[in-house]
N, C-alpha and C. Protein backbone atom coordinates (compact mmCIF):
# COMPACT_ATOMS: atom_id res chain seq x y z
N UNK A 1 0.83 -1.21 0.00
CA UNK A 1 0.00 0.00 0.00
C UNK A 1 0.85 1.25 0.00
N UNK A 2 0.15 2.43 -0.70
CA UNK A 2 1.24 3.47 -0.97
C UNK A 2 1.06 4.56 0.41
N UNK A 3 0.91 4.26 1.78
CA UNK A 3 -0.07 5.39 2.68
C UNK A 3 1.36 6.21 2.82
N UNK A 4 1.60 7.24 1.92
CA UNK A 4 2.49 8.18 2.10
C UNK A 4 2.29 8.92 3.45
N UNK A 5 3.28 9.21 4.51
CA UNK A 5 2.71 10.49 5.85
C UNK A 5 2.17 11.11 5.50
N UNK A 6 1.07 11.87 5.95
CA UNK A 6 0.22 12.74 5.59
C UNK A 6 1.24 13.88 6.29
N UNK A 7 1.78 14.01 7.20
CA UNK A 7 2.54 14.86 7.83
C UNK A 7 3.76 15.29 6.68
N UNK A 8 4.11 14.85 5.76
CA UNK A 8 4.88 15.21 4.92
C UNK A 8 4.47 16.53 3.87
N UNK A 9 3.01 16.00 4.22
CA UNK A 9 2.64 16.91 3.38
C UNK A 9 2.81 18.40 3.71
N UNK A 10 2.65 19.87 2.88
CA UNK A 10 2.79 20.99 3.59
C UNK A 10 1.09 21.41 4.02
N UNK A 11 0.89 21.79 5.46
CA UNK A 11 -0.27 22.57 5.72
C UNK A 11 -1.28 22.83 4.86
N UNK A 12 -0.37 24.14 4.29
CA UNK A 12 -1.02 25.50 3.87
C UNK A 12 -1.71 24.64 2.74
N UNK A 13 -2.65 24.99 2.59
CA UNK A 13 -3.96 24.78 1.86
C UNK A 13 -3.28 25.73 0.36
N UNK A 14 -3.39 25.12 -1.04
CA UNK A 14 -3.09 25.53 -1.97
C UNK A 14 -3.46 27.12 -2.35
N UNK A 15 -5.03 27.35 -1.79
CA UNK A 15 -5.42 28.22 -2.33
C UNK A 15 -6.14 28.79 -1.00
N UNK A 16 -5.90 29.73 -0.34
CA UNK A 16 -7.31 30.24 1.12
C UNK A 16 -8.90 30.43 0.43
N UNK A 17 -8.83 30.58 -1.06
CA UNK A 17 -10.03 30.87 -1.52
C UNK A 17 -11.26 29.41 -1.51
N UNK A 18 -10.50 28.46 -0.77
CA UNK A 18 -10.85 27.40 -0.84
C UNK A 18 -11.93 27.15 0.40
N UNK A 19 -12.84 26.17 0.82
CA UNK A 19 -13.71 26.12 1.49
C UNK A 19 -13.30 26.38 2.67
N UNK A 20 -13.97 26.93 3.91
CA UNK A 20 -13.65 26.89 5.30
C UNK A 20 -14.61 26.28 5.62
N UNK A 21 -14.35 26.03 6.89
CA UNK A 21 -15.58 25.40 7.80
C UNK A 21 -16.96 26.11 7.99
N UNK A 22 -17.85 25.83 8.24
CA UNK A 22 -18.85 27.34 7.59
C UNK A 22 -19.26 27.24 9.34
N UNK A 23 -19.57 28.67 9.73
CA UNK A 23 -20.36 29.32 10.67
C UNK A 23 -21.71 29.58 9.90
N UNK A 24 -22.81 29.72 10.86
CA UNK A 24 -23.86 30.17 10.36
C UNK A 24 -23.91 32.01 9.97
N UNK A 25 -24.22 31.79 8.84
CA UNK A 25 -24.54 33.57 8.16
C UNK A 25 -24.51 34.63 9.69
N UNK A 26 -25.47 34.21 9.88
CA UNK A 26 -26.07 35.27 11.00
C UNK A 26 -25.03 35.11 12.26
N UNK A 27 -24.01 34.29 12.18
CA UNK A 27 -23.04 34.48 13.28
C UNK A 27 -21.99 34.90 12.57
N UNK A 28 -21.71 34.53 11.22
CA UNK A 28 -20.69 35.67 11.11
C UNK A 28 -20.69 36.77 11.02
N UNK A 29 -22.19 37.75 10.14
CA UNK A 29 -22.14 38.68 10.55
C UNK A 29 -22.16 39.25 11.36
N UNK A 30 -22.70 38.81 12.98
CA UNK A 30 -22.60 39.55 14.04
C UNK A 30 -21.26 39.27 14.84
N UNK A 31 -20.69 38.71 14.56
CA UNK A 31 -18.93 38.45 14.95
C UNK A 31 -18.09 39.38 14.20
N UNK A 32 -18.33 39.11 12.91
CA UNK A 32 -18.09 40.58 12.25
C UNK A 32 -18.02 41.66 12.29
N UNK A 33 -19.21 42.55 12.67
CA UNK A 33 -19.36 43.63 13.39
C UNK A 33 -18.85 43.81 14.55
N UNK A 34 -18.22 42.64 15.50
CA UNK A 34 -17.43 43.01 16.24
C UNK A 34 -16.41 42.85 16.24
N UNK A 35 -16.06 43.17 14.93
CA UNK A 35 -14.70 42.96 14.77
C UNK A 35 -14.10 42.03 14.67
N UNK A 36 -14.32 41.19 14.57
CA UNK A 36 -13.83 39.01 14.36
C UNK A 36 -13.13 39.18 13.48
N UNK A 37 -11.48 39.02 13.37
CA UNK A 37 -11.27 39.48 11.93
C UNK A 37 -11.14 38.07 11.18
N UNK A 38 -11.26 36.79 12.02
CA UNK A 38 -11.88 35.39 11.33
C UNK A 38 -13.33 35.67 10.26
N UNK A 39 -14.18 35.79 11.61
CA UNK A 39 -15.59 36.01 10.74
C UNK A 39 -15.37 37.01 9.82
N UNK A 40 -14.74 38.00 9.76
CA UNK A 40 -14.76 38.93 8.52
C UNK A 40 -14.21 38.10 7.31
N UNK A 41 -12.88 37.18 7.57
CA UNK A 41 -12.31 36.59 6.80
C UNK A 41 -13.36 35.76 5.85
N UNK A 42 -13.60 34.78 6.69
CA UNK A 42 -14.90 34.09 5.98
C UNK A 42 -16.22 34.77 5.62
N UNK A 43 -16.59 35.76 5.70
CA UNK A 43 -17.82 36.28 5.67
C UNK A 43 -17.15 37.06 3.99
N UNK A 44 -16.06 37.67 3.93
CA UNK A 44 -15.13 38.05 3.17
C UNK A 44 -15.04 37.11 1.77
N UNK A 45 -14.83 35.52 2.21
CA UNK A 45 -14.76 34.54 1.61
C UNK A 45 -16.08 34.32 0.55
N UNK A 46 -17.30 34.40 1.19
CA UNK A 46 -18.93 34.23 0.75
C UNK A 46 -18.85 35.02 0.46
N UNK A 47 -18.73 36.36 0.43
CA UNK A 47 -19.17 37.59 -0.78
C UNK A 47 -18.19 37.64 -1.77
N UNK A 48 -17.09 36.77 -1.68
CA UNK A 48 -16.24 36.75 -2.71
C UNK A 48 -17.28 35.96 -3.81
N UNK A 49 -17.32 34.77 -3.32
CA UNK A 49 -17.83 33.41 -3.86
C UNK A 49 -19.31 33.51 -4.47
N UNK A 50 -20.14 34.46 -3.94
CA UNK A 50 -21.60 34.50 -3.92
C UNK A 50 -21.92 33.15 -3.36
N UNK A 51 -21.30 32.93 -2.10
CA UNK A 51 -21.82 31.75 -1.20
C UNK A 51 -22.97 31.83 -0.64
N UNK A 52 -24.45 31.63 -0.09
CA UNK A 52 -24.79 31.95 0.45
C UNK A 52 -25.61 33.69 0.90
N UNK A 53 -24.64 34.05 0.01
CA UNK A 53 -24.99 35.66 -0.48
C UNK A 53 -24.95 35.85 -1.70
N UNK A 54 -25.37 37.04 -2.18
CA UNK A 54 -25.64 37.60 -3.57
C UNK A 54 -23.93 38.09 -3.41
N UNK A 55 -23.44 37.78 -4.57
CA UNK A 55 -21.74 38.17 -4.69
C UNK A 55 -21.79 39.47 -5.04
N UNK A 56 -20.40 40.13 -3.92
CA UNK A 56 -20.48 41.42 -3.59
C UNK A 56 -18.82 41.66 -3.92
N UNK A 57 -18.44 42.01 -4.78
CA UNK A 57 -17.05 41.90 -4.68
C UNK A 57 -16.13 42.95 -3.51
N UNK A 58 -17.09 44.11 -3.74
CA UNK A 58 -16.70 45.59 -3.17
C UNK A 58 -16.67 45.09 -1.92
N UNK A 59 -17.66 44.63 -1.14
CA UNK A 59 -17.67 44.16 0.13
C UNK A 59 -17.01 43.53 0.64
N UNK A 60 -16.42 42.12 -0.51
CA UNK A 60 -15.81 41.18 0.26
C UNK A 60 -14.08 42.21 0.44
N UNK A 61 -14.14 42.67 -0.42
CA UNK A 61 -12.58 43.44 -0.49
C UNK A 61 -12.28 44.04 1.07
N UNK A 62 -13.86 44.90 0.59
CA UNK A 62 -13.79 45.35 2.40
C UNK A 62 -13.60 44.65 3.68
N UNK A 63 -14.08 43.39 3.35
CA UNK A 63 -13.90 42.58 4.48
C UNK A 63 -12.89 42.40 4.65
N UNK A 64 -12.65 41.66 3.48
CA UNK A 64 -10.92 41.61 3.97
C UNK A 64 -9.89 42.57 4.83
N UNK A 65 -10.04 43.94 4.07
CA UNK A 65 -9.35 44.50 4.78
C UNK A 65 -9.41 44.78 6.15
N UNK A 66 -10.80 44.51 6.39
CA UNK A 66 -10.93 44.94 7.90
C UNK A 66 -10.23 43.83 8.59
N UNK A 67 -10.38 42.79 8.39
CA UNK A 67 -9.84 41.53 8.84
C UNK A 67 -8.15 41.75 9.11
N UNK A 68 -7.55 41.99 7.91
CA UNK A 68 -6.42 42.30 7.87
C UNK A 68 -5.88 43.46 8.66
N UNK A 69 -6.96 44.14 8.62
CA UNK A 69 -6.85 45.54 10.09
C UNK A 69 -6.85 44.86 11.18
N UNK A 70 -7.59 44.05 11.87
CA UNK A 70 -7.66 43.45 13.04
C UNK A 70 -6.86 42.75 13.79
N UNK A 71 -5.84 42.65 12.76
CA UNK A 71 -4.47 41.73 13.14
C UNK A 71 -4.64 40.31 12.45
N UNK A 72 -5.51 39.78 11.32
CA UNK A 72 -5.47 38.50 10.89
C UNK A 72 -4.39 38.74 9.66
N UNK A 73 -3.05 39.03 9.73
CA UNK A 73 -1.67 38.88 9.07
C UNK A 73 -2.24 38.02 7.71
N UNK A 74 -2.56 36.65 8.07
CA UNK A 74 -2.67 35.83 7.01
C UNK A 74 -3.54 36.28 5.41
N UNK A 75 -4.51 36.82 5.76
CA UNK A 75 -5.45 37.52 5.39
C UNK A 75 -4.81 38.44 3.67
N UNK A 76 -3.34 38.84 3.84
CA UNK A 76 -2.53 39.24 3.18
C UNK A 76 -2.87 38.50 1.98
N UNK A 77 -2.37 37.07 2.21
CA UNK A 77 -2.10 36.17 1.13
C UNK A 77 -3.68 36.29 -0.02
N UNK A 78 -4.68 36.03 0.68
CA UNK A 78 -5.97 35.73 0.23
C UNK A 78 -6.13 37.34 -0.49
N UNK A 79 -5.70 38.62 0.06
CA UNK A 79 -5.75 39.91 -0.85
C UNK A 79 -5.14 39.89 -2.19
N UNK A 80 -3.86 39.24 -1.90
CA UNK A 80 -2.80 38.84 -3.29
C UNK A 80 -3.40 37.45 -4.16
N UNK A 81 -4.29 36.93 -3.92
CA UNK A 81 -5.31 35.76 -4.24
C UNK A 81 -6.23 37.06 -5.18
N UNK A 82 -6.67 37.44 -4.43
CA UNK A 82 -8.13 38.51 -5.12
C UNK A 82 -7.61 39.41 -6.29
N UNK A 83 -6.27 39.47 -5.81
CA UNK A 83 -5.53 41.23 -6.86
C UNK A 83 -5.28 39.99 -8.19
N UNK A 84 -4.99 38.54 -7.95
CA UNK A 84 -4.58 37.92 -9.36
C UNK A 84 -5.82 37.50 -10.09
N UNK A 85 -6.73 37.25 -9.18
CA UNK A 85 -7.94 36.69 -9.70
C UNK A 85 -8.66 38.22 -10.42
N UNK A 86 -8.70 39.09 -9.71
CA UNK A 86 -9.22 40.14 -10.81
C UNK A 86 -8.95 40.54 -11.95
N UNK A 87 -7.32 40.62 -11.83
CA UNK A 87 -6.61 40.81 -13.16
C UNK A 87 -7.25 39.66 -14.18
N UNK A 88 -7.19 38.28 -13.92
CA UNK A 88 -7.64 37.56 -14.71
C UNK A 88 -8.81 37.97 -15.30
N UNK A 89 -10.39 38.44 -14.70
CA UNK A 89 -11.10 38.25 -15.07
C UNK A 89 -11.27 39.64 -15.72
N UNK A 90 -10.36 41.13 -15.49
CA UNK A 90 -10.40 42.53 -16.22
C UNK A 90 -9.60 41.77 -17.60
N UNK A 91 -8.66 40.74 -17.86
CA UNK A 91 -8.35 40.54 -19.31
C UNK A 91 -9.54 39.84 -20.33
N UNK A 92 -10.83 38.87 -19.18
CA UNK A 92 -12.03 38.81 -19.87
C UNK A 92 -12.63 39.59 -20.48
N UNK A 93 -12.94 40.50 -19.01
CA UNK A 93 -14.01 41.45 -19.90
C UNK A 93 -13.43 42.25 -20.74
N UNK A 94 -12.46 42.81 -20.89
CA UNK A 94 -11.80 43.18 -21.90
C UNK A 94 -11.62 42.99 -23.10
N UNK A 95 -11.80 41.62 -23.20
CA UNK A 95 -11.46 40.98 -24.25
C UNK A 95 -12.85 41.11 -25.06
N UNK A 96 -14.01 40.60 -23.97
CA UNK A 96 -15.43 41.12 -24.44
C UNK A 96 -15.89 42.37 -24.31
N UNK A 97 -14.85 43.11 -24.50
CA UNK A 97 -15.37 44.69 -24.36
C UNK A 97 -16.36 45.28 -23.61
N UNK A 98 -16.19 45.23 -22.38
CA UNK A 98 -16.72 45.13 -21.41
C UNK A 98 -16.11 46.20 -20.54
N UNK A 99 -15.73 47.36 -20.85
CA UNK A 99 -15.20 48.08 -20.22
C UNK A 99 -15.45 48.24 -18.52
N UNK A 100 -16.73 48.73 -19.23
CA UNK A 100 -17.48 49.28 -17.57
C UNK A 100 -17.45 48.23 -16.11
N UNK A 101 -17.32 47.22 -16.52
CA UNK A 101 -16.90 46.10 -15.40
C UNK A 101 -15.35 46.15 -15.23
N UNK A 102 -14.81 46.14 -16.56
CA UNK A 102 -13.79 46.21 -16.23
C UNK A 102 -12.84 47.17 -15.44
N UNK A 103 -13.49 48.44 -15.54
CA UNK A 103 -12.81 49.61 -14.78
C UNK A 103 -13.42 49.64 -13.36
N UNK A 104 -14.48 48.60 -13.41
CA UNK A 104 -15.17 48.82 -11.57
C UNK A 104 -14.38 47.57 -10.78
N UNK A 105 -13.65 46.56 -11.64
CA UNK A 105 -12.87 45.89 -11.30
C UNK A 105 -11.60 46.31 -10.74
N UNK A 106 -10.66 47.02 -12.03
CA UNK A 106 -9.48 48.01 -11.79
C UNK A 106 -9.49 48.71 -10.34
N UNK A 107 -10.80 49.15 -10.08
CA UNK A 107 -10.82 50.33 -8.85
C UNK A 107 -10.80 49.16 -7.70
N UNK A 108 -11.47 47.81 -7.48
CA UNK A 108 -11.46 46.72 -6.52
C UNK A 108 -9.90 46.61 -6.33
N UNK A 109 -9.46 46.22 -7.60
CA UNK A 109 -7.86 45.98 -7.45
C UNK A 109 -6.70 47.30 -6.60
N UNK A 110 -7.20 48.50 -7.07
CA UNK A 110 -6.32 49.68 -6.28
C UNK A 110 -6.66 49.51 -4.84
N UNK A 111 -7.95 49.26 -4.57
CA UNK A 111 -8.34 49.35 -3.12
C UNK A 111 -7.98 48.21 -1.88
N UNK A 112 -7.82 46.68 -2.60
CA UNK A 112 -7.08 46.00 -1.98
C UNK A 112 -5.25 46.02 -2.27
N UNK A 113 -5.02 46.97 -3.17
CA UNK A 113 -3.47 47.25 -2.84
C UNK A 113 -3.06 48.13 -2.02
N UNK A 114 -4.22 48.69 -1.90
CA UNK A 114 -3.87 50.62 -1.24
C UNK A 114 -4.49 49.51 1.09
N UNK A 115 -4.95 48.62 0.73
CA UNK A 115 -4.97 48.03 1.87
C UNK A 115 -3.94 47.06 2.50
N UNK A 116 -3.53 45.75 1.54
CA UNK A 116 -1.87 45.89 1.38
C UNK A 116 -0.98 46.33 1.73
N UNK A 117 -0.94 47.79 1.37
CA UNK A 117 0.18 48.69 1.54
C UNK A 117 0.03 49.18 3.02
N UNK A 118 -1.56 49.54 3.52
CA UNK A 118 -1.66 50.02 4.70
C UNK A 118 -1.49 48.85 5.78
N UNK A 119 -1.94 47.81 6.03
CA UNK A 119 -1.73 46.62 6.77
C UNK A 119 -1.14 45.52 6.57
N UNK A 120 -0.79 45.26 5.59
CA UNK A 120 0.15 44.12 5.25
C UNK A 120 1.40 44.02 5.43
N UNK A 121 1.66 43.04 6.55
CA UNK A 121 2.77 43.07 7.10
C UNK A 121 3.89 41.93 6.63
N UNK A 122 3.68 41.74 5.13
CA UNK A 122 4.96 40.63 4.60
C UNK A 122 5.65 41.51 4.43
């Protein structure tokens, strides 16, 4: 049998955009609001995703950052997750001439760099 250590393996999860454990809606937002910068993370995560919510990109950005304000460091990585994934999808609409998404995208992307720059502590 091939049971390679699982301990060999590394941790970190390939991608943070990837599933978390789910809290209920209504507890993350009110963990949220107090500042949880977990629950922001994940609550962050679902408005990325349109999990559970109507997908909010502006919001989830925001979340993030607040999260990343709160002292959740990690939070960094998953911003630099969002800044590549946008770019990807501003060379879509672009491509489909799609400006107007595309420049409300552009402005998502300045705002999680300009958050980055303010809290990101790599």
């Amino acid at each position: 049998g091939d049971h390679r250590d699982l301990h060999s393996f590394p941790t970190r999860r390939s991608s943070d955009l990837e599933q978390v454990p789910d809290l209920d809606l209504s507890e993350l937002l009110s963990l949220s609001e107090q500042n949880d910068p977990e629950a922001q993370y994940r609550l962050a995560i679902k408005y990325y995703k349109g999990e559970g919510v109507e997908q909010d990109l502006g919001k989830a950005i925001e979340l993030f950052g607040a999260s990343l304000s709160n002292g959740r460091n990690e939070t960094a990585h998953t911003l630099k997750e969002c800044i590549d994934d946008l770019s990807c999808r501003i060379k879509e609409f672009s491509e489909t001439q799609d400006y107007e998404k595309a420049s409300s995208l552009h402005a998502l992307i300045d705002k999680s760099e300009n958050l980055l720059n303010l809290y990101g502590k790599e």
